[in-house]
Protein backbone atom coordinates (compact mmCIF):
# COMPACT_ATOMS: atom_id res chain seq x y z
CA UNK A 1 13.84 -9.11 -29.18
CA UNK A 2 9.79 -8.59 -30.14
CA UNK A 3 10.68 -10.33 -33.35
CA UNK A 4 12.67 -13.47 -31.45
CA UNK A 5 9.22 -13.66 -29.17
CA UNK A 6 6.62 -13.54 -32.21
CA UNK A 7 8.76 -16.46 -33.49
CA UNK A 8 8.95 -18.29 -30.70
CA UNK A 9 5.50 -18.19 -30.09
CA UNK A 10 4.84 -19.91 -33.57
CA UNK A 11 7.30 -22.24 -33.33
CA UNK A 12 6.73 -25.54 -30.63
CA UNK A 13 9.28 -26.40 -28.22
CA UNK A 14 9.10 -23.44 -25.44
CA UNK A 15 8.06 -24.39 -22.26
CA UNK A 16 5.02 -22.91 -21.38
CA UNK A 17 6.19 -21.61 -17.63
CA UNK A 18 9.84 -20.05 -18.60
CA UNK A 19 8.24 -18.72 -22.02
CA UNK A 20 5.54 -16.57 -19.84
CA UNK A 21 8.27 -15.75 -17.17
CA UNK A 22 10.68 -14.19 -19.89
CA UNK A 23 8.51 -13.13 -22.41
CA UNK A 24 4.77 -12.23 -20.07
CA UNK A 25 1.46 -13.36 -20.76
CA UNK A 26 -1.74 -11.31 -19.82
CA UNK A 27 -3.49 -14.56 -20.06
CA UNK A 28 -0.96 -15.56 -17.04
CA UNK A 29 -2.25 -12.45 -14.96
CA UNK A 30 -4.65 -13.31 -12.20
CA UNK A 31 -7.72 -11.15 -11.12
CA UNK A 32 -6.00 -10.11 -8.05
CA UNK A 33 -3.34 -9.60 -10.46
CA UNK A 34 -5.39 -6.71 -12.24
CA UNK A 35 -6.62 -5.11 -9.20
CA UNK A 36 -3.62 -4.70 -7.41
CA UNK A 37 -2.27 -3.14 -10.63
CA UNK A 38 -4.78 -0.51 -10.87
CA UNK A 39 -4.41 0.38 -7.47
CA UNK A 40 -0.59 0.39 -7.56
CA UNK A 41 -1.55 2.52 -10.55
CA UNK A 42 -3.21 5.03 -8.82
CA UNK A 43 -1.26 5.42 -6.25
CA UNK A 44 2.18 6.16 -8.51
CA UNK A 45 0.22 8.63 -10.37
CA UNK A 46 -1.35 10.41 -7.19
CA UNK A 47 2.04 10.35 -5.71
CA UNK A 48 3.71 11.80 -9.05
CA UNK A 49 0.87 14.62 -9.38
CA UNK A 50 1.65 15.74 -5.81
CA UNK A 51 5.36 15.68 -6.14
CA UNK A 52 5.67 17.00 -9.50
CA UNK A 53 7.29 20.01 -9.24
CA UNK A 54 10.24 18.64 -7.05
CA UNK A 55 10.68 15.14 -9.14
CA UNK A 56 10.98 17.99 -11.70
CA UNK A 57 13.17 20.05 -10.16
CA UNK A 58 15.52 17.35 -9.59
CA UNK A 59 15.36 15.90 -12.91
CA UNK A 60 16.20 19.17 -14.15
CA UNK A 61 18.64 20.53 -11.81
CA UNK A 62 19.69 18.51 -8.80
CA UNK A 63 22.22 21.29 -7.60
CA UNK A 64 19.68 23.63 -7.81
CA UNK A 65 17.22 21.75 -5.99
CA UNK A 66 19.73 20.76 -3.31
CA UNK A 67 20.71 24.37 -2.88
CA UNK A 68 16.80 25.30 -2.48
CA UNK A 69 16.17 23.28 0.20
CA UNK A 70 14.83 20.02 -1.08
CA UNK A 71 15.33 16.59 0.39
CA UNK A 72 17.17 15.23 -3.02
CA UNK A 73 18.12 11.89 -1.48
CA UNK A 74 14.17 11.21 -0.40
CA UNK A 75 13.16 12.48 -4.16
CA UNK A 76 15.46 10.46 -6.04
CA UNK A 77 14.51 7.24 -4.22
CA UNK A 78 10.67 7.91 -4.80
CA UNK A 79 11.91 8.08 -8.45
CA UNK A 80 13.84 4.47 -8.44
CA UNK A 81 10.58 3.51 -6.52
CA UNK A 82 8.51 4.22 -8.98
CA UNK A 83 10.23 3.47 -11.45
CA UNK A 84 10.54 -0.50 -9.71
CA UNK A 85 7.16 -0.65 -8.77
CA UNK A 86 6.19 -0.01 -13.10
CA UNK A 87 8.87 -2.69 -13.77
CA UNK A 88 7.47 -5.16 -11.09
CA UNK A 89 3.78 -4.66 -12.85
CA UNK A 90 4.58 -5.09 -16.22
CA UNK A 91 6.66 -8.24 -15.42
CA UNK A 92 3.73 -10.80 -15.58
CA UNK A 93 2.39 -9.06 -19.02
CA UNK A 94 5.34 -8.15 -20.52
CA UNK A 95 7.89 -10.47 -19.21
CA UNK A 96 11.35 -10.06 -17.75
CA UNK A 97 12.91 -9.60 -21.29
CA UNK A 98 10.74 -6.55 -22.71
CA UNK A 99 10.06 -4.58 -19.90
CA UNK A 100 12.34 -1.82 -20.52
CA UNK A 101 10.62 -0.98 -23.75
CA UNK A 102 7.74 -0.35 -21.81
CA UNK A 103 9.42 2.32 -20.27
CA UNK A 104 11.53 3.47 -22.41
CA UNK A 105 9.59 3.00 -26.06
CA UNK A 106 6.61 6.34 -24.67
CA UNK A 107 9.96 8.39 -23.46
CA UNK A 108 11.22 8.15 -26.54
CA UNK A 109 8.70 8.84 -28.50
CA UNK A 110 7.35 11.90 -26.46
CA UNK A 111 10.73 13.12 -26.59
CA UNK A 112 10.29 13.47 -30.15
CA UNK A 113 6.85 15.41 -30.32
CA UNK A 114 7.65 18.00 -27.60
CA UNK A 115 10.29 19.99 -26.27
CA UNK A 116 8.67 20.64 -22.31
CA UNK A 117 8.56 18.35 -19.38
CA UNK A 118 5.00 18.33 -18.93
CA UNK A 119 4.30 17.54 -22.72
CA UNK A 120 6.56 14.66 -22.44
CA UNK A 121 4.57 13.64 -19.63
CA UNK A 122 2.00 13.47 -21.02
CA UNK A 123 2.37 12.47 -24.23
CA UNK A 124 4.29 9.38 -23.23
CA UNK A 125 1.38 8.28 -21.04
CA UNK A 126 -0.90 9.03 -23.79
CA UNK A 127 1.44 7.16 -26.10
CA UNK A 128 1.16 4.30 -23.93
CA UNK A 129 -2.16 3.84 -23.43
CA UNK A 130 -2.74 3.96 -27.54
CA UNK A 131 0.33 1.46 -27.63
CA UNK A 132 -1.03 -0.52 -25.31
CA UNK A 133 -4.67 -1.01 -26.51
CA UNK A 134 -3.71 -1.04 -30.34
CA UNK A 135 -1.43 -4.07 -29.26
CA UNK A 136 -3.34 -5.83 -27.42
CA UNK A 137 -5.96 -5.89 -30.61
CA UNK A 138 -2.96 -7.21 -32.73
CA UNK A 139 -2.32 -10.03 -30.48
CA UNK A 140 -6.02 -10.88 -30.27
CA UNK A 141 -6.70 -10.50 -33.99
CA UNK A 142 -3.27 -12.34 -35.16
CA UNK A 143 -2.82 -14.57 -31.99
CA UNK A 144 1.11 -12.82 -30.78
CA UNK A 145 1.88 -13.00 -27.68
CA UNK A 146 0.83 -9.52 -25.80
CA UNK A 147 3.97 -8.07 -24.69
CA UNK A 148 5.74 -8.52 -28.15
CA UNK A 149 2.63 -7.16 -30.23
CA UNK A 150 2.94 -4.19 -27.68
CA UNK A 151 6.42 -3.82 -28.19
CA UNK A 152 5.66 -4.25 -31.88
CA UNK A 153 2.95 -1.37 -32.18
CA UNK A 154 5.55 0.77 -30.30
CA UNK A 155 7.98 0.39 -32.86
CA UNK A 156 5.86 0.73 -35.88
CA UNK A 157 4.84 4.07 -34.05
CA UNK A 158 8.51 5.51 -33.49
CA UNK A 159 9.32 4.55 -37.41
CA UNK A 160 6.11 6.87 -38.55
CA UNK A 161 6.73 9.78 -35.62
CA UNK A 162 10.66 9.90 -37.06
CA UNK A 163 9.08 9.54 -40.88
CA UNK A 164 6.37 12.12 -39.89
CA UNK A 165 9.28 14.58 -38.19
CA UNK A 166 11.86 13.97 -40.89
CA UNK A 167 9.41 15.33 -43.75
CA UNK A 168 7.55 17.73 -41.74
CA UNK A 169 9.82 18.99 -39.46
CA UNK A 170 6.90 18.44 -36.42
C-alpha cells in the first residue's frame, strides 16, 4: 500500500480531496487540528498509566481478572476506546488506508525486541516516535507524502530488527 501512495503521489491525475482523505496529509491538518491531538494525547496516556495494571491484567488473563473482581466489560471498552480515539487522530495524517500500520507496525516491532509487557510498551512508543520523526524528514527531504514515508521508515526498520535478530539472536 506505502508503495501504491509514493506512486501516486508522483504521478498526476488524483484528486487532491479523496487523495488526502485515503492516503492523509499533515499539510491537510489544521492548528486546532494539532492541539486537540496533543491533548487527546495526553489524556489516552494519563488514562493508560492509571489503568495499567488492569488493561494488563485483562490482556493477559481475562478469566483471571474476571474472577478477581475487575469490571472486564468497562476495561475492555476503554481499550476499543482508545484504541478508536488513535485511529480517529491519525486519520487526517495518515489517511483512512494506512492507519492500521500505525498501530500495528511499533507492536510488531516491540514484539520482536522484548519478551515483557511493559518493554513492549514502551518500546513500541519509542519506536514510534523515531518512526515518526525519521519519516517525516524523508517526506520533507524527498517530497512523499507523510503517511507513506512513515509507513515506509517503519518497514525499513522491521527488515533491519528481523536482519539484526536473525544474525544476532537479540
Amino acid at each position: 500500500m506505502t508503495i501504491g501512495v509514493i506512486i501516486t503521489a508522483l504521478t498526476s491525475g488524483f484528486g487532491a480531496d479523496s487523495y488526502n482523505y485515503m492516503f492523509g496529509s499533515i499539510l491537510a491538518m489544521k492548528k486546532s487540528d494539532v492541539i486537540l491531538s496533543l491533548i487527546l494525547s495526553i489524556a489516552l496516556v494519563t488514562v493508560y498509566i492509571i489503568f495499567y495494571n488492569r488493561l494488563f491484567l485483562i490482556s493477559f488473563d481475562e478469566k483471571f481478572a474476571k474472577s478477581s473482581g475487575i469490571n472486564v466489560s468497562f476495561y475492555q471498552f476503554l481499550i476499543a476506546l482508545i484504541t478508536a480515539l488513535v485511529v480517529v487522530l491519525g486519520m487526517r495524517m495518515m489517511g483512512t488506508l494506512l492507519i492500521s500500520s500505525l498501530i500495528v507496525f511499533p507492536a510488531i516491532i516491540a514484539k520482536k525486541l522484548t519478551n515483557s509487557f511493559k518493554g513492549l510498551v514502551i518500546m513500541s512508543s519509542f519506536t514510534s516516535i523515531i518512526c515518526f520523526l525519521a519519516g517525516i524528514l524523508v517526506s520533507f527531504y524527498i517530497n512523499l507524502p507523510a503517511g507513506a514515508s512513515i509507513v515506509l521508515v517503519y518497514m525499513i526498520l522491521l527488515v533491519i530488527v528481523n536482519i539484526l535478530k536473525s544474525v544476532n539472536k537479540i
